[in-house]
N, C-alpha and C. Protein backbone atom coordinates (compact mmCIF):
# COMPACT_ATOMS: atom_id res chain seq x y z
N UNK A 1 78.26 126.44 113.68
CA UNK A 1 77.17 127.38 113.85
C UNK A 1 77.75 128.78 113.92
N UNK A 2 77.28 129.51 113.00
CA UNK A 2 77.73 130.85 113.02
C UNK A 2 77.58 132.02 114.41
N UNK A 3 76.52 131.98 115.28
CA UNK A 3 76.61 132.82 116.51
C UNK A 3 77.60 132.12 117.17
N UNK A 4 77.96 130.27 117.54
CA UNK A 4 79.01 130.15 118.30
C UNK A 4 80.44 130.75 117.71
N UNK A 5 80.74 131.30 116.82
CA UNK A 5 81.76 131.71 116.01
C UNK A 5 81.90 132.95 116.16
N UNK A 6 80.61 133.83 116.33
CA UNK A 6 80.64 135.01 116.71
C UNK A 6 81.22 135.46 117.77
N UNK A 7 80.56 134.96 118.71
CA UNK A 7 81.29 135.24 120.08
C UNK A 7 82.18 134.22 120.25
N UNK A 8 82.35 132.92 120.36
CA UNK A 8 83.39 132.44 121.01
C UNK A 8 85.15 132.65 120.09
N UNK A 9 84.91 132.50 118.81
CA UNK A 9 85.76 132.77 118.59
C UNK A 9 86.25 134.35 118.19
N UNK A 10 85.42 135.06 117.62
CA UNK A 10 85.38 136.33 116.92
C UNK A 10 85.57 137.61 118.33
N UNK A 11 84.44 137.62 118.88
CA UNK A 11 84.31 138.78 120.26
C UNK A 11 84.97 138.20 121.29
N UNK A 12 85.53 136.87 121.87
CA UNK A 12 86.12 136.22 122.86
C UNK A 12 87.65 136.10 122.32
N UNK A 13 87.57 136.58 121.26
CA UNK A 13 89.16 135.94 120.38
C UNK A 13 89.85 134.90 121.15
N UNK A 14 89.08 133.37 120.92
CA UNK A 14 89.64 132.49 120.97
C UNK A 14 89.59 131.13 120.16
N UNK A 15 90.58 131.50 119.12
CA UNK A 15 90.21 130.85 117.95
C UNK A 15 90.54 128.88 118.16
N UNK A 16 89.66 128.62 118.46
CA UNK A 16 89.68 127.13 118.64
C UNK A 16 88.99 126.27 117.99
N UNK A 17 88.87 124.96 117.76
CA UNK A 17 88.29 124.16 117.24
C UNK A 17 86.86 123.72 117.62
N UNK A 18 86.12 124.69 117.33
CA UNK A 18 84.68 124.30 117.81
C UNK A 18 83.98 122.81 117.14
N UNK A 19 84.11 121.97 116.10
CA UNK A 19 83.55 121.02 115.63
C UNK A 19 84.45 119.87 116.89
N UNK A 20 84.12 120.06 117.84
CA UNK A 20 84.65 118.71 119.01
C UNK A 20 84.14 117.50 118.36
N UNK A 21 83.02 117.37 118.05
CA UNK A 21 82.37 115.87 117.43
C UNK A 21 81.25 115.85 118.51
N UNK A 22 80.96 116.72 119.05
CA UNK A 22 79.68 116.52 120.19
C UNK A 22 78.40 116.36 120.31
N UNK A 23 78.41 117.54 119.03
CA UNK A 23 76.99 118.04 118.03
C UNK A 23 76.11 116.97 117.67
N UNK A 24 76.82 115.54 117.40
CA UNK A 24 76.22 114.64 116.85
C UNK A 24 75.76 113.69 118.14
N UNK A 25 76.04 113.71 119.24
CA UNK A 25 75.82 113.76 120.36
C UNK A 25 74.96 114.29 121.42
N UNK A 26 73.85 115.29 121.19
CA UNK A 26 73.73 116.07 121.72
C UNK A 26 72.07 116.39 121.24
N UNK A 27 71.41 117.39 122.04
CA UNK A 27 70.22 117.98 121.98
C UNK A 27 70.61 119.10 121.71
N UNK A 28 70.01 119.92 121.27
CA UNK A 28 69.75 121.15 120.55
C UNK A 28 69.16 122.11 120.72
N UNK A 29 69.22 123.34 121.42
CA UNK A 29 68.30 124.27 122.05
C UNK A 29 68.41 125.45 121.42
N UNK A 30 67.48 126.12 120.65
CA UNK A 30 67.80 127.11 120.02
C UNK A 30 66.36 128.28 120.29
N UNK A 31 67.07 129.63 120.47
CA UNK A 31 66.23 130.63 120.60
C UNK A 31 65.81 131.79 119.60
N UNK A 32 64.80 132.02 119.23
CA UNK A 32 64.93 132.62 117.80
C UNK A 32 64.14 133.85 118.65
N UNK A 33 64.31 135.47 118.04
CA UNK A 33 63.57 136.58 118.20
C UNK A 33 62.79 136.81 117.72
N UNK A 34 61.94 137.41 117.47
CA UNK A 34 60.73 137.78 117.05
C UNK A 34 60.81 138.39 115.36
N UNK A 35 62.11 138.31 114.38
CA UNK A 35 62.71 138.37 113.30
C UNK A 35 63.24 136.91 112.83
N UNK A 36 63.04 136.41 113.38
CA UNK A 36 63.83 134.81 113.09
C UNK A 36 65.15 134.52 113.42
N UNK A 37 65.64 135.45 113.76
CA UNK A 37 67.14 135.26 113.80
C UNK A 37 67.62 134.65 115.31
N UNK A 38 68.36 133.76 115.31
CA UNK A 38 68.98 132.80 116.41
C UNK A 38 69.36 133.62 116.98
N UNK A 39 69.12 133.62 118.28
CA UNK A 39 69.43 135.15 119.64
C UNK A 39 70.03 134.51 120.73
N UNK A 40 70.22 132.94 120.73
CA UNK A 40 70.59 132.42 121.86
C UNK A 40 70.71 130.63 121.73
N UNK A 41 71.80 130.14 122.10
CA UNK A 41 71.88 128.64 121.92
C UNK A 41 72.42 127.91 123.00
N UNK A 42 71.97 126.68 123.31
CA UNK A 42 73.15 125.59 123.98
C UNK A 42 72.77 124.16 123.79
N UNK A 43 73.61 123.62 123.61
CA UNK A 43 73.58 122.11 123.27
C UNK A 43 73.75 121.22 124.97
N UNK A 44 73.04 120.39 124.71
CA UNK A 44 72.67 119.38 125.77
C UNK A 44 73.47 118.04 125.74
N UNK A 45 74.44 117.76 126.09
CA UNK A 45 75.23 116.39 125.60
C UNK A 45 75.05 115.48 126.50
N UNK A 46 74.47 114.90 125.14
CA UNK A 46 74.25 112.74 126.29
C UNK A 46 75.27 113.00 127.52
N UNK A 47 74.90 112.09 128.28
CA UNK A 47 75.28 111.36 129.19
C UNK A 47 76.31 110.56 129.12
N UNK A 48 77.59 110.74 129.44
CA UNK A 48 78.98 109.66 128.84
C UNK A 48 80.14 110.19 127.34
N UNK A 49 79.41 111.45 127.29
CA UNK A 49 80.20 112.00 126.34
C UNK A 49 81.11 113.02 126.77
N UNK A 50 80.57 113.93 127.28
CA UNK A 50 81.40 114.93 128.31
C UNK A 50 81.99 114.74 129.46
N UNK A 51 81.02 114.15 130.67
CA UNK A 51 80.92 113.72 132.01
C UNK A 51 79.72 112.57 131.79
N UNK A 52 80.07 112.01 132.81
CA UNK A 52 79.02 110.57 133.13
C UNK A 52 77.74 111.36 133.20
N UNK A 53 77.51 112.42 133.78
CA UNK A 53 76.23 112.88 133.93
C UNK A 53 75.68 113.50 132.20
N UNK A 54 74.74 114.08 132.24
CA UNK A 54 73.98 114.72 131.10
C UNK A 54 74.96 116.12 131.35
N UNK A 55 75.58 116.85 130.32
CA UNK A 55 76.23 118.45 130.19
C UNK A 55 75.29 119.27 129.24
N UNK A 56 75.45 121.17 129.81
CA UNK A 56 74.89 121.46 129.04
C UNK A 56 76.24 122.67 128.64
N UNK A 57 76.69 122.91 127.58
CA UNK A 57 77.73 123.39 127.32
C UNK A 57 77.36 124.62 125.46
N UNK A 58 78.57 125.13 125.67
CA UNK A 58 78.17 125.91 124.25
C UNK A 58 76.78 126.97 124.46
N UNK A 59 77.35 127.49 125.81
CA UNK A 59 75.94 128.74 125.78
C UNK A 59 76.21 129.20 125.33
N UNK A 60 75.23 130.02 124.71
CA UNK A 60 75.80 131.52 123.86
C UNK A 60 74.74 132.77 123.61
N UNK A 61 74.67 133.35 123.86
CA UNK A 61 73.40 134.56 123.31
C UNK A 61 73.92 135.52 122.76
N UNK A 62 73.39 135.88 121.78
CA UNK A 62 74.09 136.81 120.56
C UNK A 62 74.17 138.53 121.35
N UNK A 63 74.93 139.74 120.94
CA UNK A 63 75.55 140.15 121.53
C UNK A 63 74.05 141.16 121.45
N UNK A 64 73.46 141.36 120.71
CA UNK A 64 72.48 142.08 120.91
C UNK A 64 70.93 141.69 121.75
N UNK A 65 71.30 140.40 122.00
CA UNK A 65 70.53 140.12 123.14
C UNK A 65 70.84 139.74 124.31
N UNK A 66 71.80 140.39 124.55
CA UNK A 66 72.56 140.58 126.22
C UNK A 66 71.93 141.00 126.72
N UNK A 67 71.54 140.86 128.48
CA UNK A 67 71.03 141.45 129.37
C UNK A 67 69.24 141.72 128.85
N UNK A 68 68.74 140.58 127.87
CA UNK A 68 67.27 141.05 127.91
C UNK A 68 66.43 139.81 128.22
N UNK A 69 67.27 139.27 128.99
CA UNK A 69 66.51 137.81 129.48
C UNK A 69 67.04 136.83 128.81
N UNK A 70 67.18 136.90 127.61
CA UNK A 70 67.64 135.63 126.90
C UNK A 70 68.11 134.36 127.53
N UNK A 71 69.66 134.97 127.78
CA UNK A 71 70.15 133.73 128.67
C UNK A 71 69.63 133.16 129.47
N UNK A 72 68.89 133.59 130.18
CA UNK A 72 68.43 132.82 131.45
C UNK A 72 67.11 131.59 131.01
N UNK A 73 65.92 132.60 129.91
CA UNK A 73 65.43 131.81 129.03
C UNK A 73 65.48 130.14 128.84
N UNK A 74 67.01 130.97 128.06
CA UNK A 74 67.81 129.49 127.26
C UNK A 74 68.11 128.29 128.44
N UNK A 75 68.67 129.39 129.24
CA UNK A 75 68.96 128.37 130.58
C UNK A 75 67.39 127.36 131.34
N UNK A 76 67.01 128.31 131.14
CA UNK A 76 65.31 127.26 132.04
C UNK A 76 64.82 126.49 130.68
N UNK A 77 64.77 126.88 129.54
CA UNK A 77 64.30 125.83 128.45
C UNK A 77 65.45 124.55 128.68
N UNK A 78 66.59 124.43 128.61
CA UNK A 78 67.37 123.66 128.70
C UNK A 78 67.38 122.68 129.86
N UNK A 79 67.17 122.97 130.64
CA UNK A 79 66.82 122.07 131.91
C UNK A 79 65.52 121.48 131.73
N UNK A 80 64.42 122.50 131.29
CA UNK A 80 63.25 122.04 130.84
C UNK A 80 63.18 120.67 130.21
N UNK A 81 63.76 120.76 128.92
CA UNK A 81 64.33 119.80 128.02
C UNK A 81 65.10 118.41 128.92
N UNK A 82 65.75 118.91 129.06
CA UNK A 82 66.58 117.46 130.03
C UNK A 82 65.79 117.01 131.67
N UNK A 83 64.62 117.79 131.87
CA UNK A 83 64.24 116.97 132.82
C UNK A 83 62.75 115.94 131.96
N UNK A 84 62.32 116.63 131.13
CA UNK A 84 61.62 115.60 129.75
C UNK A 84 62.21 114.23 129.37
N UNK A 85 63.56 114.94 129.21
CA UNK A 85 64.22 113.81 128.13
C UNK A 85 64.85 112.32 129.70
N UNK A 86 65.31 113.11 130.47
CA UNK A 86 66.31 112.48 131.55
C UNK A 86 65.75 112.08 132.82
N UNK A 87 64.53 113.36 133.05
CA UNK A 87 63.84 113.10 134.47
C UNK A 87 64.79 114.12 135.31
N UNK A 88 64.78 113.99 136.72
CA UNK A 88 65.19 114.50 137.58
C UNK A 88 66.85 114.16 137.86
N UNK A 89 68.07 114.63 137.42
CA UNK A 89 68.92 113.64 136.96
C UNK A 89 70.20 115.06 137.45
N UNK A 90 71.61 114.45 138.03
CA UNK A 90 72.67 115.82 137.78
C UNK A 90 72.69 116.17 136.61
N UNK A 91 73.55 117.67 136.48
CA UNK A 91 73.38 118.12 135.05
C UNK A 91 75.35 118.87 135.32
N UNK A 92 75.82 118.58 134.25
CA UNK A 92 77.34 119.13 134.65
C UNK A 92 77.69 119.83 134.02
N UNK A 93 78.40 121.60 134.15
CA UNK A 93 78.48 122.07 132.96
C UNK A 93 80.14 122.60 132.80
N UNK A 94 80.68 123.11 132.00
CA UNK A 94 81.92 123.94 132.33
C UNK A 94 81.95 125.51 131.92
N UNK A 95 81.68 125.86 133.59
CA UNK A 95 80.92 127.58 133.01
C UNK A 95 82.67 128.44 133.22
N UNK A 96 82.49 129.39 131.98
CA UNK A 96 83.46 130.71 132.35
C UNK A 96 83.05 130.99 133.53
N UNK A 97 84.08 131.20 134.11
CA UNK A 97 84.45 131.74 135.71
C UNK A 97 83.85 132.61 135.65
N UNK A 98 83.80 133.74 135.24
CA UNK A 98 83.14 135.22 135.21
C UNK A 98 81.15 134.95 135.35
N UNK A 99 81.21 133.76 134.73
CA UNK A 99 79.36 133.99 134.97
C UNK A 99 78.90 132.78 136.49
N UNK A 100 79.74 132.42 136.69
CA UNK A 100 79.28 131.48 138.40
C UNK A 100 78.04 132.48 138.38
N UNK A 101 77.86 133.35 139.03
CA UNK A 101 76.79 133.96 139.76
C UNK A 101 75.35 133.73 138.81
N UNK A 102 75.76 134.06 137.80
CA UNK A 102 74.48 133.74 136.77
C UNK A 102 74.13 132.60 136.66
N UNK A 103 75.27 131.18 136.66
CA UNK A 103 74.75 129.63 136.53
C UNK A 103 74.16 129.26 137.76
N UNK A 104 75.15 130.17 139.09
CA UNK A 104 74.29 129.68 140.73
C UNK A 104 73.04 129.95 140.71
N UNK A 105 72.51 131.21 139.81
CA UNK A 105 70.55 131.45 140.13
C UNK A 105 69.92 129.72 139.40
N UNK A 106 70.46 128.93 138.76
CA UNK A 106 70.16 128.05 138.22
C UNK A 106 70.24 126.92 138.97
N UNK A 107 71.34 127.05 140.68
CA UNK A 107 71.22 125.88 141.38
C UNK A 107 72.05 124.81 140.90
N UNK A 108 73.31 125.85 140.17
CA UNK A 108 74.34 125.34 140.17
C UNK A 108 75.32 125.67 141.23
N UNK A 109 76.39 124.53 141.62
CA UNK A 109 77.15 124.87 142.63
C UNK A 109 78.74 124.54 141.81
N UNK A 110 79.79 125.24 141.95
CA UNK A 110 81.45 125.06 141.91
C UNK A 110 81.54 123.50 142.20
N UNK A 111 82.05 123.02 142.01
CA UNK A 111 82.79 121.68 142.11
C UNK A 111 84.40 122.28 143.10
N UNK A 112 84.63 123.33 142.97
CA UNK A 112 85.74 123.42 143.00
C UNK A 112 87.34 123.40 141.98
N UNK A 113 86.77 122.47 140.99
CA UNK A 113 87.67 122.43 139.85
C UNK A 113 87.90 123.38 138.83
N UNK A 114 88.38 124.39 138.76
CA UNK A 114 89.17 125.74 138.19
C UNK A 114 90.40 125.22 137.19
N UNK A 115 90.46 125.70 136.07
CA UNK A 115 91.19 125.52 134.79
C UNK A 115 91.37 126.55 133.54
N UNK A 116 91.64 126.36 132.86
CA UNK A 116 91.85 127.12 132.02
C UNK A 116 91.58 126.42 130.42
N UNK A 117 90.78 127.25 129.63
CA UNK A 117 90.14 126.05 128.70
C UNK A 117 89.95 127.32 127.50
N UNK A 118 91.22 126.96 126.61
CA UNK A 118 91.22 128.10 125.28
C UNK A 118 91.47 129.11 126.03
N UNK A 119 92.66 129.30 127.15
CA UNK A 119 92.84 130.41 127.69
C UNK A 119 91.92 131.63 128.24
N UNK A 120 90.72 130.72 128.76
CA UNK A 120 89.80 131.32 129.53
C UNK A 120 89.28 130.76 130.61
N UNK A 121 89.34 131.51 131.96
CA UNK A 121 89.03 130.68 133.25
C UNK A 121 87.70 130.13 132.75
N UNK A 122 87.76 129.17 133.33
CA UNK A 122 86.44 128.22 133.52
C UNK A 122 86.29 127.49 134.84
N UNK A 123 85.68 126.82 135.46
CA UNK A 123 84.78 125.92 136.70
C UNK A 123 83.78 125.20 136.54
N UNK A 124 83.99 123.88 136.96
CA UNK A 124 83.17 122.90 136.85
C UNK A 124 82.20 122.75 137.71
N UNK A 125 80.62 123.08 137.38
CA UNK A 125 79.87 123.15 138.48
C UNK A 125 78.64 122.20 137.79
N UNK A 126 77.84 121.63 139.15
CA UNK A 126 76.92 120.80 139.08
C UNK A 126 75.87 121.03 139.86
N UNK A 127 75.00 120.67 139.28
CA UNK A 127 73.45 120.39 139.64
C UNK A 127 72.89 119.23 140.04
């Protein structure tokens, strides 16, 4: 997908192997603007593919829709979606360190587990 390419590899310069095999795995959340153009994404991965629980991983909101709600959007459609699909269920994600505060308004909490993933802090937090 070309916006995950944008930023994760292109503006994050971290050129990694985004085709994990997950995609085929996974739910699909996509945000389009009022032009059509994809402004915001994250994929939802079964249950047993990532973590035993349901993950929601591969956020992304395009750079011109920073700071106009988007993300958070994406974030409540996505839970939306998995409490449809899953019910009332944990949800596990692996957020860049730098946005904790933004995944905690979501009632996510740290696990505690801190790493480094394509040479960018990350933390494993759950819902």
């Amino acid at each position: 997908m070309v916006l995950r390419q944008e930023v994760f590899v292109v503006e994050q310069n971290c050129p990694y192997l985004d085709a994990d095999g997950k995609d085929k795995h996974s739910w699909h959340v996509l945000g389009y603007d009022e032009n059509q153009r994809l402004a915001a994404y994250a994929r939802i991965v079964f249950p047993g593919v990532s973590y035993t629980e349901v993950a929601i991983g591969r956020v992304v909101s395009s750079q011109e829709h920073r700071r106009t709600g988007a993300g958070k959007e994406l974030m409540r459609e996505a839970l939306k979606v998995i409490e449809t699909i899953y019910g009332k269920v944990s949800v596990r994600i692996s957020a860049q360190t730098y946005l904790l505060k933004f995944y905690s308004e979501f009632g996510f909490v740290s696990t505690g587990k801190e790493y480094l993933e394509d040479d960018i802090p990350h933390t494993e937090m759950l819902l």
